[in-house]
C-alpha atoms as a PDB file:
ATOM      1  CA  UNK A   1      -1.941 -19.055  -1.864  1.00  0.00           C
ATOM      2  CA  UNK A   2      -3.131 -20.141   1.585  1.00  0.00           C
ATOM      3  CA  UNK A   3      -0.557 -19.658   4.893  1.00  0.00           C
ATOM      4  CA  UNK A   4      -0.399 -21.941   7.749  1.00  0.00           C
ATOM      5  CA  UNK A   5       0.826 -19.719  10.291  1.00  0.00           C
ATOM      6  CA  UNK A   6       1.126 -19.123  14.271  1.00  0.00           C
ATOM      7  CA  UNK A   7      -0.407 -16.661  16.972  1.00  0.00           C
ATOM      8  CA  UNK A   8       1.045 -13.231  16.867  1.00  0.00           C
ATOM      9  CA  UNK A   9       2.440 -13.166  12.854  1.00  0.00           C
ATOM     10  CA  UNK A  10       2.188  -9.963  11.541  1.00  0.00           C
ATOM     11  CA  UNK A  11       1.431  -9.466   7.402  1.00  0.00           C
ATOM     12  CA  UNK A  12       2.935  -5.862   7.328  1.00  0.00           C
ATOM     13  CA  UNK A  13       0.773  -3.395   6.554  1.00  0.00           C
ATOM     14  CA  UNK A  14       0.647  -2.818   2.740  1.00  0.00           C
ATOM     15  CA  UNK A  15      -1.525  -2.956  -0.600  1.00  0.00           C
ATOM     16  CA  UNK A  16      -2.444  -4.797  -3.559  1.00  0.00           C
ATOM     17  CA  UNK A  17      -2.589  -3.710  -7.368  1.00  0.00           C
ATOM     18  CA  UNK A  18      -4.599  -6.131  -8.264  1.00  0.00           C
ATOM     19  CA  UNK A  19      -8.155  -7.058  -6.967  1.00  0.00           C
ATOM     20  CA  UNK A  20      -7.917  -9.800  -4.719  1.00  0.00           C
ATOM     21  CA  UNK A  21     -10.388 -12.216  -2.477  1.00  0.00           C
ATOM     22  CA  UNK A  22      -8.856 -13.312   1.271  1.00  0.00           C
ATOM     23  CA  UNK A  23     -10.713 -16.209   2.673  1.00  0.00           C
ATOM     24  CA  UNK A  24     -10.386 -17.096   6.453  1.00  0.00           C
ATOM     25  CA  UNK A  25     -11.006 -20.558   6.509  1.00  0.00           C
ATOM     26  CA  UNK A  26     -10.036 -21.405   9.808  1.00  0.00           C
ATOM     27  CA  UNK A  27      -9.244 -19.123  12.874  1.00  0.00           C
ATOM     28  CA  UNK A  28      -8.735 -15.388  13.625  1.00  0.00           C
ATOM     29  CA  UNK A  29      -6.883 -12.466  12.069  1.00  0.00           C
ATOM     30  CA  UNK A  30      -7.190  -9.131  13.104  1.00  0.00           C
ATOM     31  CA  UNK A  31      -7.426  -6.833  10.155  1.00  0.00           C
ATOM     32  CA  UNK A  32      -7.172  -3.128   9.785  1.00  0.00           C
ATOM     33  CA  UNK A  33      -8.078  -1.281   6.800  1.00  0.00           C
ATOM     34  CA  UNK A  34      -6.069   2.189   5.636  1.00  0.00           C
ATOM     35  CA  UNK A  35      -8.236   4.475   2.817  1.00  0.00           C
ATOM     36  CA  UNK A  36      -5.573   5.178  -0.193  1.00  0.00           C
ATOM     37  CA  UNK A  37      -6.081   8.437   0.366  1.00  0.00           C
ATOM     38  CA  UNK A  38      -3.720   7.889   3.677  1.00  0.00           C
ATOM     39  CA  UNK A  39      -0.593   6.734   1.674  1.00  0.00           C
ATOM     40  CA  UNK A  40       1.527   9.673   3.203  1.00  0.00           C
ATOM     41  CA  UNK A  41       1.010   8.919   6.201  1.00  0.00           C
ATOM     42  CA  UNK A  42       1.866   5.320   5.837  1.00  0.00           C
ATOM     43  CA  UNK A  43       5.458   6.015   4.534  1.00  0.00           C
ATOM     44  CA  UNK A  44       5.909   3.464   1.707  1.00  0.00           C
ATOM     45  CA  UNK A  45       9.584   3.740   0.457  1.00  0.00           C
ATOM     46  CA  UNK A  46      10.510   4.171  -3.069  1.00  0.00           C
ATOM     47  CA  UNK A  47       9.519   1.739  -5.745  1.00  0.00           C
ATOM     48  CA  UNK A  48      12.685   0.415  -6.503  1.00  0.00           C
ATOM     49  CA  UNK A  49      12.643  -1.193  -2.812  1.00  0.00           C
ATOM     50  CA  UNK A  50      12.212  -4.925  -2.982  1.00  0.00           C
ATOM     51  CA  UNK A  51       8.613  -3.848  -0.118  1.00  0.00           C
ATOM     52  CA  UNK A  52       7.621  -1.464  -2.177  1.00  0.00           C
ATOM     53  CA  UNK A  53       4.151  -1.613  -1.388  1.00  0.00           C
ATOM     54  CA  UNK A  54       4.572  -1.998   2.360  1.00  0.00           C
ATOM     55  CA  UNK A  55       4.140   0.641   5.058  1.00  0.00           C
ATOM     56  CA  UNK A  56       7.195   1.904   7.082  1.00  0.00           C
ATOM     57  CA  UNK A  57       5.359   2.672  10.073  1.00  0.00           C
ATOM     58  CA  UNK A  58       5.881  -0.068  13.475  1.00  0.00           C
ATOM     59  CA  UNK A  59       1.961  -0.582  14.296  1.00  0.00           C
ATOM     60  CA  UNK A  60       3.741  -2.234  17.623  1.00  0.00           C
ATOM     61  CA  UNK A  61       5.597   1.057  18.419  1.00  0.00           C
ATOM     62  CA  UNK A  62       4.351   4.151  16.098  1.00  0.00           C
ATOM     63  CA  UNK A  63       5.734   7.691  16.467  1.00  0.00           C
ATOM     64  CA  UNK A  64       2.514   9.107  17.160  1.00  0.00           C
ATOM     65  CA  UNK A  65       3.528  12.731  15.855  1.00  0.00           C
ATOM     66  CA  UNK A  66       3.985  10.810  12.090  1.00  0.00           C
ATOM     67  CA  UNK A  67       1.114   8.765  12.382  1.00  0.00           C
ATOM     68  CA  UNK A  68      -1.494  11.100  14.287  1.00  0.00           C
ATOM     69  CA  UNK A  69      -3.423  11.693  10.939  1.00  0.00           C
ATOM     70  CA  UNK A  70      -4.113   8.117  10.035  1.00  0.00           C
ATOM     71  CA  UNK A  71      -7.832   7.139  10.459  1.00  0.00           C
ATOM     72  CA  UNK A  72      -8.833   3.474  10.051  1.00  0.00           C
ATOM     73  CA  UNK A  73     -12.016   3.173   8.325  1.00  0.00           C
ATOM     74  CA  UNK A  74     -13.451  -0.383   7.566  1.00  0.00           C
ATOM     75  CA  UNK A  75     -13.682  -1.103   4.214  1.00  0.00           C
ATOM     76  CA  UNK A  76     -12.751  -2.876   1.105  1.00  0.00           C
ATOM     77  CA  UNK A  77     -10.919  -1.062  -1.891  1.00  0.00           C
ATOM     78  CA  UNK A  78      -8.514  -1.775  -4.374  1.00  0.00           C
ATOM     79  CA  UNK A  79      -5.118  -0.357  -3.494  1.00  0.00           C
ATOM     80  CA  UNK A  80      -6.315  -0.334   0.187  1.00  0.00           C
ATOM     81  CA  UNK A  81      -3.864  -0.427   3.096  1.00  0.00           C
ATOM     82  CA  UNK A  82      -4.643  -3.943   4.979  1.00  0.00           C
ATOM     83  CA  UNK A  83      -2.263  -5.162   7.897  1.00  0.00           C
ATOM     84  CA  UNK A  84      -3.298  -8.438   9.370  1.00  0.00           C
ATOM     85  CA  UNK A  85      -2.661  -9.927  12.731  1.00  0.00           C
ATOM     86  CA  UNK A  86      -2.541 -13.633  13.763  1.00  0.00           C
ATOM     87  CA  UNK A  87      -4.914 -14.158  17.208  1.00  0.00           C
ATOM     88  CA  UNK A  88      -4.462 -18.093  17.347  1.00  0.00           C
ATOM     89  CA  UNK A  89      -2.043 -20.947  17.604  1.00  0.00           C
ATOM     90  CA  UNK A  90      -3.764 -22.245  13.956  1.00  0.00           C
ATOM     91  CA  UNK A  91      -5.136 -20.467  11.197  1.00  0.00           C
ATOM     92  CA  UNK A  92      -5.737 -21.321   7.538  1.00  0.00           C
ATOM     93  CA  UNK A  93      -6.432 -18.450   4.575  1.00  0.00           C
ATOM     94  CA  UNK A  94      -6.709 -18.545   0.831  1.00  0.00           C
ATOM     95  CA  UNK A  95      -6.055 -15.607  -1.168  1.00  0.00           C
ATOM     96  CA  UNK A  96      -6.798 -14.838  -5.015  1.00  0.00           C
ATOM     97  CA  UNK A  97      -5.672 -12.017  -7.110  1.00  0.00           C
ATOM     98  CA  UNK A  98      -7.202 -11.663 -10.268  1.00  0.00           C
ATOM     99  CA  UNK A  99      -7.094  -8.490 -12.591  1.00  0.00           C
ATOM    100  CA  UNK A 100      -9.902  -5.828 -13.866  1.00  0.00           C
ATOM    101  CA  UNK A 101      -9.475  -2.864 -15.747  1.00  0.00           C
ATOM    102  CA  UNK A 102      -6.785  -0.413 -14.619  1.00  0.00           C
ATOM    103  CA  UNK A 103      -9.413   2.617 -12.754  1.00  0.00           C
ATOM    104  CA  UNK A 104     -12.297   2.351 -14.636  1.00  0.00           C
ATOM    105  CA  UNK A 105     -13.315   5.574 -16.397  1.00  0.00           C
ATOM    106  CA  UNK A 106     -11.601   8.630 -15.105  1.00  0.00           C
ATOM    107  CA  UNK A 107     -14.207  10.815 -12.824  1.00  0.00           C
ATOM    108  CA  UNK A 108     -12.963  14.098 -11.043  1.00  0.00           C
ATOM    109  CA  UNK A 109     -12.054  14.641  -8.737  1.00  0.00           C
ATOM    110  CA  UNK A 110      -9.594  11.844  -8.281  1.00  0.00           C
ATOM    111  CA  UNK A 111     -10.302   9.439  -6.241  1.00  0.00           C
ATOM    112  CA  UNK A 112      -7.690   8.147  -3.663  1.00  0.00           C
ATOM    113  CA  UNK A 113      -7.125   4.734  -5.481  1.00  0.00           C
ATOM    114  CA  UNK A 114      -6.728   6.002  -8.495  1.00  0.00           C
ATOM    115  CA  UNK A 115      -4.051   9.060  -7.271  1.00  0.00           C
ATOM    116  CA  UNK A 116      -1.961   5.997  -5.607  1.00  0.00           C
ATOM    117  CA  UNK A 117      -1.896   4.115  -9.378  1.00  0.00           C
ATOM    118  CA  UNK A 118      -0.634   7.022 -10.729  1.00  0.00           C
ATOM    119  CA  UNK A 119       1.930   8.448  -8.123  1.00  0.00           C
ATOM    120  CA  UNK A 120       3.386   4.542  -8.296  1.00  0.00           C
ATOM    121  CA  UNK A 121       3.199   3.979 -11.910  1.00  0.00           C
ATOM    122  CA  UNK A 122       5.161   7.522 -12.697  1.00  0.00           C
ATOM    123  CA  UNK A 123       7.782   6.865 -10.150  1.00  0.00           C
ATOM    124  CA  UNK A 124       7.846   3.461 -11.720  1.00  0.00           C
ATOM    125  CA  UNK A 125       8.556   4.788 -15.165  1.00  0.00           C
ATOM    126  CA  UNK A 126      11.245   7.511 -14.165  1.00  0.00           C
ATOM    127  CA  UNK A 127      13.059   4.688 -12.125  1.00  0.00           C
ATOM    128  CA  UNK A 128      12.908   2.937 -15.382  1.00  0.00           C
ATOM    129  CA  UNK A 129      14.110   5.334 -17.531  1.00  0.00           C
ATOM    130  CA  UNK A 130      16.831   6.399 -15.282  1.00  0.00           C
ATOM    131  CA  UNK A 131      17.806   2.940 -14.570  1.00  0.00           C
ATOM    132  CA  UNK A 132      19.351   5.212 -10.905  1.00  0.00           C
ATOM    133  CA  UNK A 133      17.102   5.004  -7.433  1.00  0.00           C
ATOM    134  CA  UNK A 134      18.888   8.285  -6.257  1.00  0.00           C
ATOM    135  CA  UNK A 135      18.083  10.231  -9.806  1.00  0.00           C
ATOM    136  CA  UNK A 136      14.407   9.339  -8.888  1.00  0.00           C
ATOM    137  CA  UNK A 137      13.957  11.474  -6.380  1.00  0.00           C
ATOM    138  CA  UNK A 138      15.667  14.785  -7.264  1.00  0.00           C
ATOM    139  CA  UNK A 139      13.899  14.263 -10.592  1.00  0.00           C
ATOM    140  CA  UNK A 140      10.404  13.682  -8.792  1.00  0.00           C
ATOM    141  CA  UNK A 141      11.607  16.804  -6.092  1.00  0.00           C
ATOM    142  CA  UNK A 142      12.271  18.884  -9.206  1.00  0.00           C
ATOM    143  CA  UNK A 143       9.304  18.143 -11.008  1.00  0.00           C
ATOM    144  CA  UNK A 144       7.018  19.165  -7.941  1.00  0.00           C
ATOM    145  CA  UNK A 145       8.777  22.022  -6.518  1.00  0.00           C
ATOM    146  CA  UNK A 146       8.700  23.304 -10.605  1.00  0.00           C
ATOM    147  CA  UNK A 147      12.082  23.575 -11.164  1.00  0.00           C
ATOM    148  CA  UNK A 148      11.493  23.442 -14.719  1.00  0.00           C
ATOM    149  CA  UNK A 149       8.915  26.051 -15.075  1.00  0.00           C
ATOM    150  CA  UNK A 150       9.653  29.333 -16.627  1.00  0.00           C
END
């Protein structure tokens, strides 16, 4: 996919679940890189949203008292926040997705990556097998607050 865009677009600020190579061919994007390890903090909404796997927060206007615990660190990660900004009139990009293995072999602790797979795949799965967005989360709120422990 390449984008032929104008100064000022915003891609929102979300991730990828598959590995992926972005190309600047021509021009300037600002981009900012979030750890996985921030995903609270970036408010995705549920997985049954259509943007699933974009952040809630407005980088043009944050609430500073939800966002004060995000830290941009600049790096490159699979299932890493990235938010791009448009600084020219004209730019051209390519992007390529391609899959690998799901996490690699399982080391603990957990790394941040692999906790976001997880977290989205389960709440994938009870969506699924509720086939009801609003059962999702008093199942998920009952499951963590152990509602079904003895």
């Amino acid at each position: 996919m390449h984008s032929l865009n104008i100064a000022g677009n915003v891609t929102p600020c979300h991730y990828d679940e598959q590995q992926n190579l972005f190309v600047g061919i021509r021009g300037f994007k600002r981009c900012i890189l979030f750890p996985p390890e921030q995903f609270d903090c970036l408010y995705p909404p549920p997985v049954s949203h259509p943007h699933d796997r974009q952040s809630q927060v407005d980088f043009e206007n944050p609430d500073l008292q939800k966002v004060s615990q995000v830290s941009w660190k600049p790096k490159v990660w699979r299932l890493w926040w990235v938010r791009l900004k448009q600084k020219e009139d004209y730019t051209v990009s390519l992007n390529f997705w391609y899959k690998t293995k799901p996490t690699g072999d399982i080391e603990y602790p957990l790394k941040g990556h692999q906790k976001v797979a997880i977290l989205r795949n389960i709440e994938k799965m009870v969506a699924e097998a509720l086939q009801n967005q609003e059962e999702v989360s008093h199942l998920m709120r009952a499951l963590v607050l152990g509602r079904y422990t003895e």
